[in-house]
Protein backbone atom coordinates (compact mmCIF):
# COMPACT_ATOMS: atom_id res chain seq x y z
CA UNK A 1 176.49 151.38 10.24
CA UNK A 2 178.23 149.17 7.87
CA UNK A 3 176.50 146.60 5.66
CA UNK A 4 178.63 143.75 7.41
CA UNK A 5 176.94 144.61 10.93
CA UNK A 6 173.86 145.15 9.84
CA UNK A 7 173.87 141.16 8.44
CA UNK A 8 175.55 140.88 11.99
CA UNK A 9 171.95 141.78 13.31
CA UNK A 10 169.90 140.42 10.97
CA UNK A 11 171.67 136.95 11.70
CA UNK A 12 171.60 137.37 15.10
CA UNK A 13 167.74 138.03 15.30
CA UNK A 14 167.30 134.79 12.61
CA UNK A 15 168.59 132.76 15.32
CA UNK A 16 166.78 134.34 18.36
CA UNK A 17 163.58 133.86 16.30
CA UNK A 18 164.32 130.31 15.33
CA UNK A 19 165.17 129.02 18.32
CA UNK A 20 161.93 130.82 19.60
CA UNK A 21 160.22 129.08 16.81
CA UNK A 22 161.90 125.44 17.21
CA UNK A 23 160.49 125.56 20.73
CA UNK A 24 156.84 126.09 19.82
CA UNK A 25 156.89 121.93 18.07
CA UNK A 26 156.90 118.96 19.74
CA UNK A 27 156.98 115.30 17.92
CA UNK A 28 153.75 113.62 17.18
CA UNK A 29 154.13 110.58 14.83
CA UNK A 30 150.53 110.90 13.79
CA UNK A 31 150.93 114.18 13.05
CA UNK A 32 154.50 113.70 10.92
CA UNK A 33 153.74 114.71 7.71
CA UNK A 34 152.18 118.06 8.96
CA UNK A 35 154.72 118.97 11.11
CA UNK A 36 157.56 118.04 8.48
CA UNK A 37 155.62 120.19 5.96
CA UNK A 38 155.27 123.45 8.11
CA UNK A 39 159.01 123.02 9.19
CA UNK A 40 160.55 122.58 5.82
CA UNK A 41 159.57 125.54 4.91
CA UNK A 42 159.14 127.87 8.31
CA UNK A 43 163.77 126.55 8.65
CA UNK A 44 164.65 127.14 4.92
CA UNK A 45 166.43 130.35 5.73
CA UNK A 46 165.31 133.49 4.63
CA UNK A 47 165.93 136.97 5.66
CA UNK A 48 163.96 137.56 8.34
CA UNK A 49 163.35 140.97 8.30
CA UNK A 50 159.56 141.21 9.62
CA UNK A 51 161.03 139.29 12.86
CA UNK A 52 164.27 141.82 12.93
CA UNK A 53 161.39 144.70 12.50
CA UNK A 54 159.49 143.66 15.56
CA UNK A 55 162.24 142.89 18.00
CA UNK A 56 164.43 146.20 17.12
CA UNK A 57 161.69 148.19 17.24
CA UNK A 58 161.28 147.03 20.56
CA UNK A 59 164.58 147.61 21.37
CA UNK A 60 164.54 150.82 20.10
CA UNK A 61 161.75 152.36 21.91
CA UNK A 62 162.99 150.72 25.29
CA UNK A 63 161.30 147.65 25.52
CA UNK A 64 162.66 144.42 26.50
CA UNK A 65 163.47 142.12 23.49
CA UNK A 66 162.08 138.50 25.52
CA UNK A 67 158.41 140.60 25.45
CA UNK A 68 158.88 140.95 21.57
CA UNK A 69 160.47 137.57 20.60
CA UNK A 70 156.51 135.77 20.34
CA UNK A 71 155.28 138.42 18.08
CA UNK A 72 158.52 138.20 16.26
CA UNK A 73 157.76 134.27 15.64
CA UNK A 74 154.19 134.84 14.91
CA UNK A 75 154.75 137.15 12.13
CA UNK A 76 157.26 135.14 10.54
CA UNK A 77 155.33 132.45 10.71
CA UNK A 78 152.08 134.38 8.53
CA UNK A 79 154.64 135.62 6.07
CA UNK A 80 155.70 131.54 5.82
CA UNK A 81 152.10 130.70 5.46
CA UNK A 82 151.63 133.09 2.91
CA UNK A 83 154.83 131.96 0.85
CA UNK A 84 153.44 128.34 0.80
CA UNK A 85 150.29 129.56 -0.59
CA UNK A 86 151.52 131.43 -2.90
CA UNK A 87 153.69 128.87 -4.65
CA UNK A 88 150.91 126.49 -5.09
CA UNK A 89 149.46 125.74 -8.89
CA UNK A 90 146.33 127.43 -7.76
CA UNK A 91 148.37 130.68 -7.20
CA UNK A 92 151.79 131.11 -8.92
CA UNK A 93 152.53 127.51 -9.35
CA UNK A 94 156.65 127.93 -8.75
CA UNK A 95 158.68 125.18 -8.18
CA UNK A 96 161.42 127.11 -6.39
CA UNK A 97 161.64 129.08 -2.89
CA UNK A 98 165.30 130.18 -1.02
CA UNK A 99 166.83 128.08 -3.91
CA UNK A 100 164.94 124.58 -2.81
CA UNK A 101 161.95 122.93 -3.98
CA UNK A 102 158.57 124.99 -3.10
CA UNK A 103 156.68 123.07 -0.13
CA UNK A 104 153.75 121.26 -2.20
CA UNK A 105 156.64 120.04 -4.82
CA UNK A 106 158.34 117.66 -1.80
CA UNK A 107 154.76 117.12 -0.01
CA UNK A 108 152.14 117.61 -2.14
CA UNK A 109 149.63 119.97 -2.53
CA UNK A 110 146.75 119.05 -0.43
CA UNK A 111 149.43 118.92 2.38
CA UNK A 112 151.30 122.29 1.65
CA UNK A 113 147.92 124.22 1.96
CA UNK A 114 146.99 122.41 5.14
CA UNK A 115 150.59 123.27 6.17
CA UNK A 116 150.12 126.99 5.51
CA UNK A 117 146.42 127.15 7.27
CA UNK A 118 148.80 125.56 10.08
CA UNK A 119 150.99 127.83 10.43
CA UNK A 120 148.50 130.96 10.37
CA UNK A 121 146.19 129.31 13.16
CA UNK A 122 149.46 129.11 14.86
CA UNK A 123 150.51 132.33 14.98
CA UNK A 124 147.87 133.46 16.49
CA UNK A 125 148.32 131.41 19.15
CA UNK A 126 151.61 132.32 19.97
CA UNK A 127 150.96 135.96 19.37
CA UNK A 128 147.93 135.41 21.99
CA UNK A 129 149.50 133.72 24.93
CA UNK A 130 152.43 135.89 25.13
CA UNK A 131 152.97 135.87 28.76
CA UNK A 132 156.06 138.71 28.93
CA UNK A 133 153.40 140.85 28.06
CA UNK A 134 150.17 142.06 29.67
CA UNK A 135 146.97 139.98 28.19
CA UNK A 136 145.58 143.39 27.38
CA UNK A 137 148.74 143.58 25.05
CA UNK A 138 148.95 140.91 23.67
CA UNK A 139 145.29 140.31 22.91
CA UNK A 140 145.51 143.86 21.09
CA UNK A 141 148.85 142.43 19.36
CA UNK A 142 147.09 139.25 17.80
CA UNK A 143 143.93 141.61 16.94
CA UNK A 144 146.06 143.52 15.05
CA UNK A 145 148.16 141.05 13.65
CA UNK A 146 144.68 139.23 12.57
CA UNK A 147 143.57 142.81 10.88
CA UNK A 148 146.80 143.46 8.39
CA UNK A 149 147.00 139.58 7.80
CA UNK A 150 143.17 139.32 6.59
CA UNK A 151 140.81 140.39 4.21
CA UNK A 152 141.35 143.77 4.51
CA UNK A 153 145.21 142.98 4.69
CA UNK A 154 147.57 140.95 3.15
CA UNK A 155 145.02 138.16 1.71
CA UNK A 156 142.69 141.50 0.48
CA UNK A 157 146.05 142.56 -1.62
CA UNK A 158 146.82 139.04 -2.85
CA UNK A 159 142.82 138.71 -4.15
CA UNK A 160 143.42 142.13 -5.47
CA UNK A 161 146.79 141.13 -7.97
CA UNK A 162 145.31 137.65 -8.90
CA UNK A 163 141.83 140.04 -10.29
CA UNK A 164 144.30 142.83 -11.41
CA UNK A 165 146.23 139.89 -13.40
CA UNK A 166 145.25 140.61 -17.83
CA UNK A 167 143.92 143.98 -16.81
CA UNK A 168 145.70 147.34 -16.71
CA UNK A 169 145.69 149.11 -13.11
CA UNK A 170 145.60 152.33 -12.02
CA UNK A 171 148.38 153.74 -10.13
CA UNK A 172 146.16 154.02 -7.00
CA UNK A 173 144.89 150.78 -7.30
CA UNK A 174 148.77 149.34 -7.97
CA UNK A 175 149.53 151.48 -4.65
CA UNK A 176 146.09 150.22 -2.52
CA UNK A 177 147.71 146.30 -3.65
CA UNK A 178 150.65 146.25 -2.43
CA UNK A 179 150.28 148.45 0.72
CA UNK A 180 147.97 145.65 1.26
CA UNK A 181 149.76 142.63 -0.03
CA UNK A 182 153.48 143.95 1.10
CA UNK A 183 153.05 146.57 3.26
CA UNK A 184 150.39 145.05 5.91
CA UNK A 185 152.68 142.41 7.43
CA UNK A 186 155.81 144.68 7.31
CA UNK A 187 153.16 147.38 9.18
CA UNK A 188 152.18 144.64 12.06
CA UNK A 189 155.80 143.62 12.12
CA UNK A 190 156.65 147.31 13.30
CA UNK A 191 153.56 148.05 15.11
CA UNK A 192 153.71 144.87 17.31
CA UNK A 193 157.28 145.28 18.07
CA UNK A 194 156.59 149.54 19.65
CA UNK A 195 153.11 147.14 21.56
CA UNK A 196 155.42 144.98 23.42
CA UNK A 197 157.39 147.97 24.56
CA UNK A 198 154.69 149.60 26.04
CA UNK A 199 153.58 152.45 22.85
CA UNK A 200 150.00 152.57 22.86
CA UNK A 201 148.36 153.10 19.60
CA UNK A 202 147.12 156.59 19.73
CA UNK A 203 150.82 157.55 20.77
CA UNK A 204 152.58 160.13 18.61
CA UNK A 205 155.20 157.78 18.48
CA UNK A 206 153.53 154.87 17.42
CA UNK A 207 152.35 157.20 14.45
CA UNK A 208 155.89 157.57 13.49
CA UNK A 209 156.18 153.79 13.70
CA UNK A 210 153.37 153.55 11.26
CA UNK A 211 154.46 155.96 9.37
CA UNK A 212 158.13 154.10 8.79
CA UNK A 213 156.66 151.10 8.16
CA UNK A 214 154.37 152.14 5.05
CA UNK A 215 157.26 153.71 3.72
CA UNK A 216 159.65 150.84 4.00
CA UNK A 217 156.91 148.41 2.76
CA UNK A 218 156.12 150.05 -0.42
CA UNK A 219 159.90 150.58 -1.25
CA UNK A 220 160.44 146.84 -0.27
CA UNK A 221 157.90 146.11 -3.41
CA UNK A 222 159.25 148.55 -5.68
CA UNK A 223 162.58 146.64 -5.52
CA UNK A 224 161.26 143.24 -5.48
CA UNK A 225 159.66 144.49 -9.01
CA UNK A 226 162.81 145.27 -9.89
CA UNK A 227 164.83 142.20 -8.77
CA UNK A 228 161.86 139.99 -10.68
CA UNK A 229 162.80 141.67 -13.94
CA UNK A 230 166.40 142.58 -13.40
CA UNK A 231 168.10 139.59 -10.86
CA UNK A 232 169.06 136.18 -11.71
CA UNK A 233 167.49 132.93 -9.97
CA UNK A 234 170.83 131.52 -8.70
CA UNK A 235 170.95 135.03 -6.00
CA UNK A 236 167.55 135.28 -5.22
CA UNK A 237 166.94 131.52 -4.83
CA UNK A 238 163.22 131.55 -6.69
CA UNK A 239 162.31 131.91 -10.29
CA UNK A 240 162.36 135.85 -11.64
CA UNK A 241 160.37 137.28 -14.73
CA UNK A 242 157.18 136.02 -13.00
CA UNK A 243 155.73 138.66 -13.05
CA UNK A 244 155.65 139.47 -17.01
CA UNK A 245 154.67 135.72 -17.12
CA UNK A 246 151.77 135.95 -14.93
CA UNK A 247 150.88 139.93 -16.24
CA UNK A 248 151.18 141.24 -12.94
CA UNK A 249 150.60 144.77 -12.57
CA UNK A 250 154.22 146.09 -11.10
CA UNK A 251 155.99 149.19 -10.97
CA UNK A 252 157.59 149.07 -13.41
CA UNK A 253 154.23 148.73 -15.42
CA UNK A 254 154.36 152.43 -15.07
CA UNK A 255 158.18 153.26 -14.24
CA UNK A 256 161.52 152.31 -15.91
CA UNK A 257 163.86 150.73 -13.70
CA UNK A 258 165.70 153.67 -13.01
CA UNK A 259 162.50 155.87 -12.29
CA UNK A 260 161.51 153.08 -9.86
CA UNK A 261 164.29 152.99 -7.72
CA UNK A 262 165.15 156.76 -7.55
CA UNK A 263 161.06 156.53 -6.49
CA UNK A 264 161.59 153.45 -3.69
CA UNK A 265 165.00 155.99 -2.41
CA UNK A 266 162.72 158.68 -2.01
CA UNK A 267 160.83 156.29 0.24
CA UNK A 268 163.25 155.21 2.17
CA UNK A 269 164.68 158.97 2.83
CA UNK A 270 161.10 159.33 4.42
CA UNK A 271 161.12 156.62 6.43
CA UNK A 272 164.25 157.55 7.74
CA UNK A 273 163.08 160.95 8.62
CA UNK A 274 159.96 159.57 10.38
CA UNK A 275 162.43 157.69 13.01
CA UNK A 276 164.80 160.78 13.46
CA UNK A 277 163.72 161.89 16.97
CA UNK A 278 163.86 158.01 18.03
CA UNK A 279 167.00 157.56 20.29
CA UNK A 280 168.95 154.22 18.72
CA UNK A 281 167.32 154.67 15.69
CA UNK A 282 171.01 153.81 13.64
CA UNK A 283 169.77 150.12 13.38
CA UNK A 284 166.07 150.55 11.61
CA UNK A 285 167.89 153.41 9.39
CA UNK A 286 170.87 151.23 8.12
CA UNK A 287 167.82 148.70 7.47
CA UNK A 288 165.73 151.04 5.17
CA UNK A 289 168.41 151.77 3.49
CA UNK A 290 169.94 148.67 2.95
CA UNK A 291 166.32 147.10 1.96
CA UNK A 292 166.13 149.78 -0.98
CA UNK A 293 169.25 149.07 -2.28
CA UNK A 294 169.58 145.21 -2.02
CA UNK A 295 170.23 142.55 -4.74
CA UNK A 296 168.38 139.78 -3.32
């Protein structure tokens, strides 16, 4: 599959998941500043890959996309939480996100964080009243979703990097982070989109899903270390060289650049490998590849 499809995809699942997502507001004038705050940044653009995770996934194991597209806006809408958060003073304190101001810099901060807690209380709403799926499935959906977005999830990883900031970690510990901070949401993203086909968890083939997903996650991080050192703002729309700012613990705290990357292709070659006996698989493989090799 050529890179040009593959965006061909990816755009094509940004809208589905938008449109999805534009769907879930309605107006409420006492409510405007809220709802402006959660939008401006849930709309600025973005990848989407966590959404295109769940619903090909989905496709790819047979289910039918409509039962996917709810997860697909829940997730995004964590990983949007999480980016709000993590621009405010308290946390990173950027000013820039997808090349526009970060959310508390247009509404303030008190706002932006009440924006974020929005937006996670949301998704699990959406994620639980998925009707194209069985309330047995969707209820385990959202309890999973809950699990890798939580303490022992995503917000356990962030908690982990802020303590891990002025002190030297241990390549296990660098590894437990950002399976946590990274990997968890890609994980649910995967997981949630083989649930809404029908996989049960204890399926062999939902261990293959699982087994994808770590792989892609940590080679997602291992490139976003190296974009942070090696990209330029003006591509990937946010500040870079945050990370030696803020003495982060990174890969490349322990690999050079090129040591990192032959490390996140390694990765991805097992990822691949864990989708092989998957029928349409050519969509999740051009993904994995094209996520270790990207430039933004």
């Amino acid at each position: 599959m050529t890179e040009e499809a593959l965006r061909l995809i990816l755009d094509r699942n940004a809208t589905v998941t938008e449109h999805f997502l534009r769907g879930i507001y309605s107006e409420d004038p006492d409510l405007k500043a809220l709802l402006e705050a959660e939008q401006y940044s849930l709309f600025a653009g973005g990848k989407r890959i966590r959404p295109t995770l769940v619903l090909e996934f989905c496709r790819m194991v047979g289910g039918n996309e409509t039962a996917a597209i709810p997860f697909a806006g829940a997730v995004e809408m964590i990983h949007t939480y999480s980016l709000i958060h993590d621009d405010l003073p308290c946390m990173d304190n950027d000013d820039l996100r997808r090349g526009k101001p970060t959310n508390h810099k247009v509404f303030g901060e008190a706002v932006a964080l009440l924006a974020g807690d929005a937006l996670l209380t949301g998704a699990f709403e959406v994620a639980a009243t998925n009707t194209a799926v069985t309330p047995e499935i969707a209820a385990m959906a959202t309890a999973y979703l809950a699990a890798n977005a939580g303490r022992y999830g995503m917000i356990g990883g962030q908690v982990m990097d802020i303590e891990g900031e002025h002190r030297k970690l241990s390549p296990e510990e660098l590894l437990k982070l950002h399976s946590l901070k990274t990997g968890a949401l890609i994980n649910a993203s995967c997981v949630l989109g083989a649930l809404a086909a029908g996989i049960s968890p204890g399926d062999a083939a939902m261990e293959k899903v699982i087994l994808y997903a770590e792989k892609i996650g940590l080679a997602f991080q291992i490139v976003d270390d190296i974009l942070d050192q090696t990209g330029n703002e003006q591509s990937l729309g946010k500040k870079t060289g945050g990370d030696l700012e803020h003495e982060k613990n990174t890969f490349l705290s322990f690999y050079s650049v090129e040591e990192a990357q032959f490390y996140a292709d390694r990765l991805t070659a097992e990822a691949v490998d864990a989708i092989r006996f998957f029928e349409n698989n050519e969509i999740l493989i051009a993904l994995a590849k094209w996520l270790a090799t990207r430039k933004k």
